[in-house]
Protein backbone atom coordinates (compact mmCIF):
# COMPACT_ATOMS: atom_id res chain seq x y z
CA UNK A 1 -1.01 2.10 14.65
CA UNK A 2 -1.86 -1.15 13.05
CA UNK A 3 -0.64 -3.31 10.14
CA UNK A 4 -2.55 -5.97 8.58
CA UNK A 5 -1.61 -8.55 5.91
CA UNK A 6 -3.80 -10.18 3.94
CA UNK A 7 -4.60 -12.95 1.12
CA UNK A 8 -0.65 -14.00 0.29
CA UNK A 9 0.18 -15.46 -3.17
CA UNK A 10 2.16 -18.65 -2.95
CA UNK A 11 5.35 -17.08 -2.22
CA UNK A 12 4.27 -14.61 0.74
CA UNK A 13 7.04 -11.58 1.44
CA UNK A 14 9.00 -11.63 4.40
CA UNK A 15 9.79 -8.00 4.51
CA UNK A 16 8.39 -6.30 7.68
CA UNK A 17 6.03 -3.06 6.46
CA UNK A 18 6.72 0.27 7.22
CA UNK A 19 4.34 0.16 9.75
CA UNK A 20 5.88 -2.72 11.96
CA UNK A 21 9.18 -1.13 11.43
CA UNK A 22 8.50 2.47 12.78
CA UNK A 23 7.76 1.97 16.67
CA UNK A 24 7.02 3.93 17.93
CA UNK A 25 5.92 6.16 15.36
CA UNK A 26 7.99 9.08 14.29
CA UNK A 27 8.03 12.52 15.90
CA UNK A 28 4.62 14.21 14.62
CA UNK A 29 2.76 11.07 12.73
CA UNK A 30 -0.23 10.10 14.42
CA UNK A 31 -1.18 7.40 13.21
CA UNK A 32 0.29 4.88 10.36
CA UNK A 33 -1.66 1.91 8.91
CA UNK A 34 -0.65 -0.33 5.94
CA UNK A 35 -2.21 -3.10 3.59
CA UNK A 36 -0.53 -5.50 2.19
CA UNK A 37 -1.08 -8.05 -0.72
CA UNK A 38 1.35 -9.94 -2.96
CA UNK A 39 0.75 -10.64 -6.41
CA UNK A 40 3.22 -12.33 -8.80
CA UNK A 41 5.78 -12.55 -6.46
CA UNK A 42 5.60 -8.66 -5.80
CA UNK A 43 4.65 -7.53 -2.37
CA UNK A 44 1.99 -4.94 -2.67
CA UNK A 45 1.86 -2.15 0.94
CA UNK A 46 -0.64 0.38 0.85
CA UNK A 47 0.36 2.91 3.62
CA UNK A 48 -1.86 5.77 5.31
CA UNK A 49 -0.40 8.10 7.51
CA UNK A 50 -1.74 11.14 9.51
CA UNK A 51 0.33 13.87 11.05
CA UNK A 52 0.45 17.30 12.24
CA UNK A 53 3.94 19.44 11.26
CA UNK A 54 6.66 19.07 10.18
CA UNK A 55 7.92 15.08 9.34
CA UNK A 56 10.71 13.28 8.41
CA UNK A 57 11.28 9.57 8.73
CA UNK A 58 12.81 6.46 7.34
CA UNK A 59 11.06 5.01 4.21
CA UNK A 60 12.15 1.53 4.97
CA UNK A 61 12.37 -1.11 2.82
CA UNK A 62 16.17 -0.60 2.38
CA UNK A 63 17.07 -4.43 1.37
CA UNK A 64 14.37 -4.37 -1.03
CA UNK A 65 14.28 -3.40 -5.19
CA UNK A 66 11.16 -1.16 -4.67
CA UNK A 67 8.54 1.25 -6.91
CA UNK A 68 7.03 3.60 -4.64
CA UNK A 69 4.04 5.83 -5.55
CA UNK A 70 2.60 8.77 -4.15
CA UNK A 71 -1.31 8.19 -4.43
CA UNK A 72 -2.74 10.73 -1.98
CA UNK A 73 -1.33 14.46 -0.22
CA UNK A 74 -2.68 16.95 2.22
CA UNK A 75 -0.07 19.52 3.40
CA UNK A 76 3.21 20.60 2.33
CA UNK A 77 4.65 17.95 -1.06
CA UNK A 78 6.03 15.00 0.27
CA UNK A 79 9.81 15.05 -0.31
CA UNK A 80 11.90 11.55 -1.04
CA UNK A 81 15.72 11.80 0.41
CA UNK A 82 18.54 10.12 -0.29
CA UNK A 83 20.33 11.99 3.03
CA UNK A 84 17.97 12.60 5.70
CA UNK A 85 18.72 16.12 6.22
CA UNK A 86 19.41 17.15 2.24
CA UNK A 87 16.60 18.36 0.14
CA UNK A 88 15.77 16.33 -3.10
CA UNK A 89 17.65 17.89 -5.80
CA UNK A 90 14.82 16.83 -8.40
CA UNK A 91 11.51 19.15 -8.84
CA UNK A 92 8.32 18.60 -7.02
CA UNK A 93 6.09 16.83 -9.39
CA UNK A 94 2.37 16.17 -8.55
CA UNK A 95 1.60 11.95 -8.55
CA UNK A 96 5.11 11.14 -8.56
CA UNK A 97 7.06 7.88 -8.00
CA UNK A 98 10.33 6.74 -7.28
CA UNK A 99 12.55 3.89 -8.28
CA UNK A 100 15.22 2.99 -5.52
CA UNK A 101 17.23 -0.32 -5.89
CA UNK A 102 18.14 -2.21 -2.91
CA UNK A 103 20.92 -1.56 -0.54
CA UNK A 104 20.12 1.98 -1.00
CA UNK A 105 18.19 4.21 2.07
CA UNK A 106 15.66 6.15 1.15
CA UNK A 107 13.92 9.08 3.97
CA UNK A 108 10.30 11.04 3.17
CA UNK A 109 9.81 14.58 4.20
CA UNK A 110 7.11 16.96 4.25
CA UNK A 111 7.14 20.25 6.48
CA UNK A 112 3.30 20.22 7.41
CA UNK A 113 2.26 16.68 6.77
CA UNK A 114 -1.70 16.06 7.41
CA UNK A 115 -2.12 12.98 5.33
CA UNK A 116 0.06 10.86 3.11
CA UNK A 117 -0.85 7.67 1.05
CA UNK A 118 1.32 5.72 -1.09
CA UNK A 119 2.33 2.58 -2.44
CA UNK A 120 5.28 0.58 -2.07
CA UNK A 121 5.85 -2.06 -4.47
CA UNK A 122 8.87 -4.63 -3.56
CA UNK A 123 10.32 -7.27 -5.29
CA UNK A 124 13.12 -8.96 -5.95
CA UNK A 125 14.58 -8.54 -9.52
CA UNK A 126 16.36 -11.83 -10.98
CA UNK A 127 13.08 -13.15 -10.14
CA UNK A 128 11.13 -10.49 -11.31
CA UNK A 129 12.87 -11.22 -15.03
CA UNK A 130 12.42 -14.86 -14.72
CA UNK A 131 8.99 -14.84 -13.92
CA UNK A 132 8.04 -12.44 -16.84
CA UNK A 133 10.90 -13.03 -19.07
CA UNK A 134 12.22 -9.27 -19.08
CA UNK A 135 15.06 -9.09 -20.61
CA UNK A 136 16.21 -6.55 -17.73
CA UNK A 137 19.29 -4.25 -18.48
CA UNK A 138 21.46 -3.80 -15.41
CA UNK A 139 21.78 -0.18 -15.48
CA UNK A 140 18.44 -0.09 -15.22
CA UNK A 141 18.24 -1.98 -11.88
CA UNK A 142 21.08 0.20 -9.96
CA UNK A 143 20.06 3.81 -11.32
CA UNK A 144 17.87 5.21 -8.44
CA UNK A 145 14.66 7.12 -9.92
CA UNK A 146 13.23 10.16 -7.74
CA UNK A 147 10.52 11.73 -8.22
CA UNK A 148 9.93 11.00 -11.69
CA UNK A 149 6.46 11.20 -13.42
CA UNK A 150 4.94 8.73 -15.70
CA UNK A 151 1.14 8.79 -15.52
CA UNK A 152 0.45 4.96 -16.77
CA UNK A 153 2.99 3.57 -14.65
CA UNK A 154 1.31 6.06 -11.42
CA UNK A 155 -2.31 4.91 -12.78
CA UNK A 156 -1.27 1.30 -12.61
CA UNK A 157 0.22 1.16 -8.99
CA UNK A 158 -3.11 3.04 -8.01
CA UNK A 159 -5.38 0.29 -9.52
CA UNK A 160 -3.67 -2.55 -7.52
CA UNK A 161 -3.65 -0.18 -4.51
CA UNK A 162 -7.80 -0.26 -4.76
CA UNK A 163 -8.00 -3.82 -4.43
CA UNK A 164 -5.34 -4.68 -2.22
CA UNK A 165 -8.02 -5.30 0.72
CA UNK A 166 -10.37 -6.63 -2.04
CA UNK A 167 -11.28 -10.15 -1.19
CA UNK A 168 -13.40 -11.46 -4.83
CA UNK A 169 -11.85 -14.51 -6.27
CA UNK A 170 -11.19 -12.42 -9.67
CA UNK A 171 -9.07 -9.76 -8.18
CA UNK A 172 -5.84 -12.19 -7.95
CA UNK A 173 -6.02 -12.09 -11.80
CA UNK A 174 -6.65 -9.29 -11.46
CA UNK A 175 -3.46 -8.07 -9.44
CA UNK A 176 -1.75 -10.46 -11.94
CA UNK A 177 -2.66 -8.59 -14.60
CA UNK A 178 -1.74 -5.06 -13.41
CA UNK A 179 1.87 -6.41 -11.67
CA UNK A 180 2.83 -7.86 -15.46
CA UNK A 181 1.55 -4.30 -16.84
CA UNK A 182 3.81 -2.77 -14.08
CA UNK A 183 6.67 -4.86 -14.77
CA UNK A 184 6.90 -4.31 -18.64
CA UNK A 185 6.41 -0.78 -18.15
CA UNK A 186 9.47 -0.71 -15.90
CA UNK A 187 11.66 -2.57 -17.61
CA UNK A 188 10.58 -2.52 -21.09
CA UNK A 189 11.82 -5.08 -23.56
CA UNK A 190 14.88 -3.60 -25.61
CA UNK A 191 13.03 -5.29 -29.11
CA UNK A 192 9.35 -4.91 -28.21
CA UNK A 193 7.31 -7.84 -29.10
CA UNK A 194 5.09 -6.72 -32.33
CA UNK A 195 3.43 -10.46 -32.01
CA UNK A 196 0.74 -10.15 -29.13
CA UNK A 197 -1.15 -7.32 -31.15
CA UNK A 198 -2.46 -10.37 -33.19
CA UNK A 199 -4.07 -12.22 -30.81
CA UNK A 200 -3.84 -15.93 -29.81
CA UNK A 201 -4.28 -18.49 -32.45
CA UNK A 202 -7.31 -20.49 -31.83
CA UNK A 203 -6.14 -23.37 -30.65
CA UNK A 204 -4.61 -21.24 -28.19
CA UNK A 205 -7.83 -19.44 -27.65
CA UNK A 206 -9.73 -22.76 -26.93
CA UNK A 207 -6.89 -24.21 -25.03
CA UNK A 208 -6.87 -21.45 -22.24
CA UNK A 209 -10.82 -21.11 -22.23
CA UNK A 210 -11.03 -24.77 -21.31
CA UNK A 211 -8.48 -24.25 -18.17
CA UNK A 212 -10.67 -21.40 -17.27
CA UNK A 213 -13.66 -23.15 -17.43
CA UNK A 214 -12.59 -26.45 -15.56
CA UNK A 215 -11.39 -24.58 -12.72
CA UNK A 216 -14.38 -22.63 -11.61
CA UNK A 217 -15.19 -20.88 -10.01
CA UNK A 218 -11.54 -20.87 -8.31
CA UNK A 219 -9.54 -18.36 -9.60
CA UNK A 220 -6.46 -19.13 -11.73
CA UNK A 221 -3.73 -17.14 -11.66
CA UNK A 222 -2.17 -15.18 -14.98
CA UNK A 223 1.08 -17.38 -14.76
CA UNK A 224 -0.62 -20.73 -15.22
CA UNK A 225 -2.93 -19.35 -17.95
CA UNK A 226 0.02 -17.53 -19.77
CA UNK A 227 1.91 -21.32 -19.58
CA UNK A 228 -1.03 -22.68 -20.73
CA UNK A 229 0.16 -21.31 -24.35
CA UNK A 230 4.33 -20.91 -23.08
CA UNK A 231 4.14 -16.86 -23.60
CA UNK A 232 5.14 -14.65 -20.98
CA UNK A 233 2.56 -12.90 -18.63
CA UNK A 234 2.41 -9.40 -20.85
CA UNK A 235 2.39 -11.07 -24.01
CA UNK A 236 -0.59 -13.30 -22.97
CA UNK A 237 -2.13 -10.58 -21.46
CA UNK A 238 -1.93 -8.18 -24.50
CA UNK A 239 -3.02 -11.32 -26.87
CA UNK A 240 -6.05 -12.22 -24.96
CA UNK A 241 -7.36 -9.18 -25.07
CA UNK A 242 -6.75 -8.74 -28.96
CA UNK A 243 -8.53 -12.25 -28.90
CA UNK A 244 -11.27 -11.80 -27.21
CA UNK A 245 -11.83 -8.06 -26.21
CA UNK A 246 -11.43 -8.27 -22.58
CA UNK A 247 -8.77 -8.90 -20.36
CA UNK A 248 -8.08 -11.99 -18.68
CA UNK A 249 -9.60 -11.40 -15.40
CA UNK A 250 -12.55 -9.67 -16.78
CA UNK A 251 -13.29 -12.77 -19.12
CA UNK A 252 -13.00 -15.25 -15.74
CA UNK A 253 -15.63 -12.58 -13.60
CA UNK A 254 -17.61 -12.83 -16.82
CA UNK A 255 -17.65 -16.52 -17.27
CA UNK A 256 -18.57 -16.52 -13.14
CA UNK A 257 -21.84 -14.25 -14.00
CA UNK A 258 -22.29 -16.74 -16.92
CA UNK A 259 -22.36 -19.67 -14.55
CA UNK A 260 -24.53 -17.56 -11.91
CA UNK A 261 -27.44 -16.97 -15.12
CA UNK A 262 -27.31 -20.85 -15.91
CA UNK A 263 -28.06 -21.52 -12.22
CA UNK A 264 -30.88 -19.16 -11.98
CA UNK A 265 -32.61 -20.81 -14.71
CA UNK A 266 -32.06 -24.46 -13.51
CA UNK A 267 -33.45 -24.21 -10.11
CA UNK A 268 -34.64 -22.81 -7.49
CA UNK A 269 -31.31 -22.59 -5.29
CA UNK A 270 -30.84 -19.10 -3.46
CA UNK A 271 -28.60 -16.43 -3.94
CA UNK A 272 -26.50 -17.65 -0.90
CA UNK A 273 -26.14 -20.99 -2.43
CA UNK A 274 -25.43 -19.61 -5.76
CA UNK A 275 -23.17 -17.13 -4.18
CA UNK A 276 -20.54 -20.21 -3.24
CA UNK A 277 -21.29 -22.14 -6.67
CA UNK A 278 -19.46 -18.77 -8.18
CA UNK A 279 -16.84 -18.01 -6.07
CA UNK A 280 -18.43 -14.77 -4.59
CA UNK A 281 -18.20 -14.29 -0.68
CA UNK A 282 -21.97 -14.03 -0.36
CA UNK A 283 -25.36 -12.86 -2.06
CA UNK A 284 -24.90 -9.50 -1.77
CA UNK A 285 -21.88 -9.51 -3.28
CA UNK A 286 -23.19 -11.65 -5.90
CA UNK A 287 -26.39 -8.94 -6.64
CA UNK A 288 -24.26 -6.18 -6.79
CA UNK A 289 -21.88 -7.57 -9.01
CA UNK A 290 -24.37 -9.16 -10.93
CA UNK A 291 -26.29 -5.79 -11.68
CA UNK A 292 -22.86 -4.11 -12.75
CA UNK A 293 -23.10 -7.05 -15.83
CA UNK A 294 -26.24 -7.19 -16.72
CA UNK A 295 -28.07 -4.16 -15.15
CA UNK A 296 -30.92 -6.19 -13.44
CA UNK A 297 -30.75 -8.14 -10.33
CA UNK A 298 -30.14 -11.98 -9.68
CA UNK A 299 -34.08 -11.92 -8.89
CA UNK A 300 -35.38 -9.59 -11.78
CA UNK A 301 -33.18 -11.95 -13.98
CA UNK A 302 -34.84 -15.07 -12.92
CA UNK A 303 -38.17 -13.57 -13.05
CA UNK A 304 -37.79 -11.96 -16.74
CA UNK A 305 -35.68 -14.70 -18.36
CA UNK A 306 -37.80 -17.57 -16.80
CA UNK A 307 -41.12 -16.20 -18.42
């Protein structure tokens, strides 16, 4: 069994994953291993278990306001339980999640587990609202949600899931982006916001460009960009993009790129060199990421562009 934890934001969680809470492991689970990452304040654990039979164990996270999602199966369906020995009383449902507030225990069950992942998303929620200025209805918070189905919600959970171990400078924004996404669609507004469909003004525009610009190739996180221009995280995000066609963190990877092509042409510094200019952990990273932009390599680049 292990448990790693890796690249904290600024407030890093304190809650022990499921993985340093069940030891030894439960009767029939093999082995358990979780990620962990926090973005915006929400503590991100990515947990793979294997097993053989039948299993049934505490969930954890029982002090914690938490979104769980069930990414991967193999065996029987994974069951949530409010009662360890009760069924569910709500219908298996392929790529479901559940909603569970805290205070409240929460047990999984499958009768021939062979592999499980899923993601557990905690959080506090009086923060939660502050930070992205949700207007957040109580009921909302205390109503536990089992095994209910909403496919963007799932498909967002499983995007920050695939980059929880991912180290690039970009992904922070990145994780911003997708835990504001997560948050709004959890707690939508009760007057939706018709504004953000028009885009940023472009003073605003300019404004946030500039902070972008003067800070790489660190990243900057969606909070500071969103106070940049005093809008909350969602309604920055959703402007930006009307703005400029991209969202945040794919404008700051492409302005990285940018700054990678003006190197190449000024010099003859290697990729390695170039590599830590842009914020990328080395020159391979750089090439491939490179090619994914602008379908050549760094080299091919040089060589075509230079001629």
């Amino acid at each position: 069994m292990k448990s790693h934890v890796t690249f904290p934001d600024s407030t890093p969680p304190q809650v022990h994953s499921r993985a340093e809470r069940l030891t030894p492991l439960p009767e029939n689970v093999q082995s358990l291993s979780v990620s962990r990452r926090s973005w915006n304040g929400i503590c991100v654990d990515v947990a793979e278990s294997h097993g053989s039979g039948t299993v049934a164990h505490h969930l954890c996270y029982e002090s914690e306001t938490r979104l769980s999602a069930l990414l991967e199966e193999n065996g029987s369906p994974c069951e949530p339980r409010v009662k360890e020995n009760e069924r569910c009383p709500v219908a298996y449902a392929p790529r479901h999640l559940h909603f569970v507030p805290a205070g409240m225990d929460l047990w999984g069950y499958s009768a021939n587990m062979r592999f499980v992942k899923d993601a557990t998303l905690t959080f506090a929620t009086d923060r939660l609202a502050e930070r992205f200025r949700l207007d957040i209805c109580r009921d909302a918070i205390a109503a536990p949600r089992l095994r209910f189905s909403d496919d963007r919600l799932w498909t967002l959970v499983r995007l920050l899931a695939e980059v929880v171990d991912d180290s690039d400078p970009s992904t922070q924004l990145y994780g911003d982006g997708l835990t504001s996404a997560i948050a709004s669609r959890l707690f939508p507004a009760r007057t939706p916001s018709r504004s953000a469909a028009q885009g940023l003004t472009r003073r605003q525009l300019q404004r946030v460009m500039d902070y972008i610009d003067a800070r790489l190739p660190n990243h900057v996180g969606l909070e500071l960009l969103a106070a940049q221009v005093d809008l909350s995280q969602s309604h920055f995000s959703r402007a930006f993009k009307a703005s400029t066609g991209m969202a945040p963190y794919r404008w700051q990877l492409d302005a990285r790129i940018r700054r990678a092509q003006a190197l190449l042409l000024k010099g003859n510094a290697s990729l390695e060199d170039i590599a830590e200019a842009t914020g990328f952990a080395d020159g391979v990273h750089l090439g491939r990421t490179f090619r994914r932009f602008t379908g050549a390599t760094p080299a091919a680049w040089r060589r075509s562009n230079r001629s």
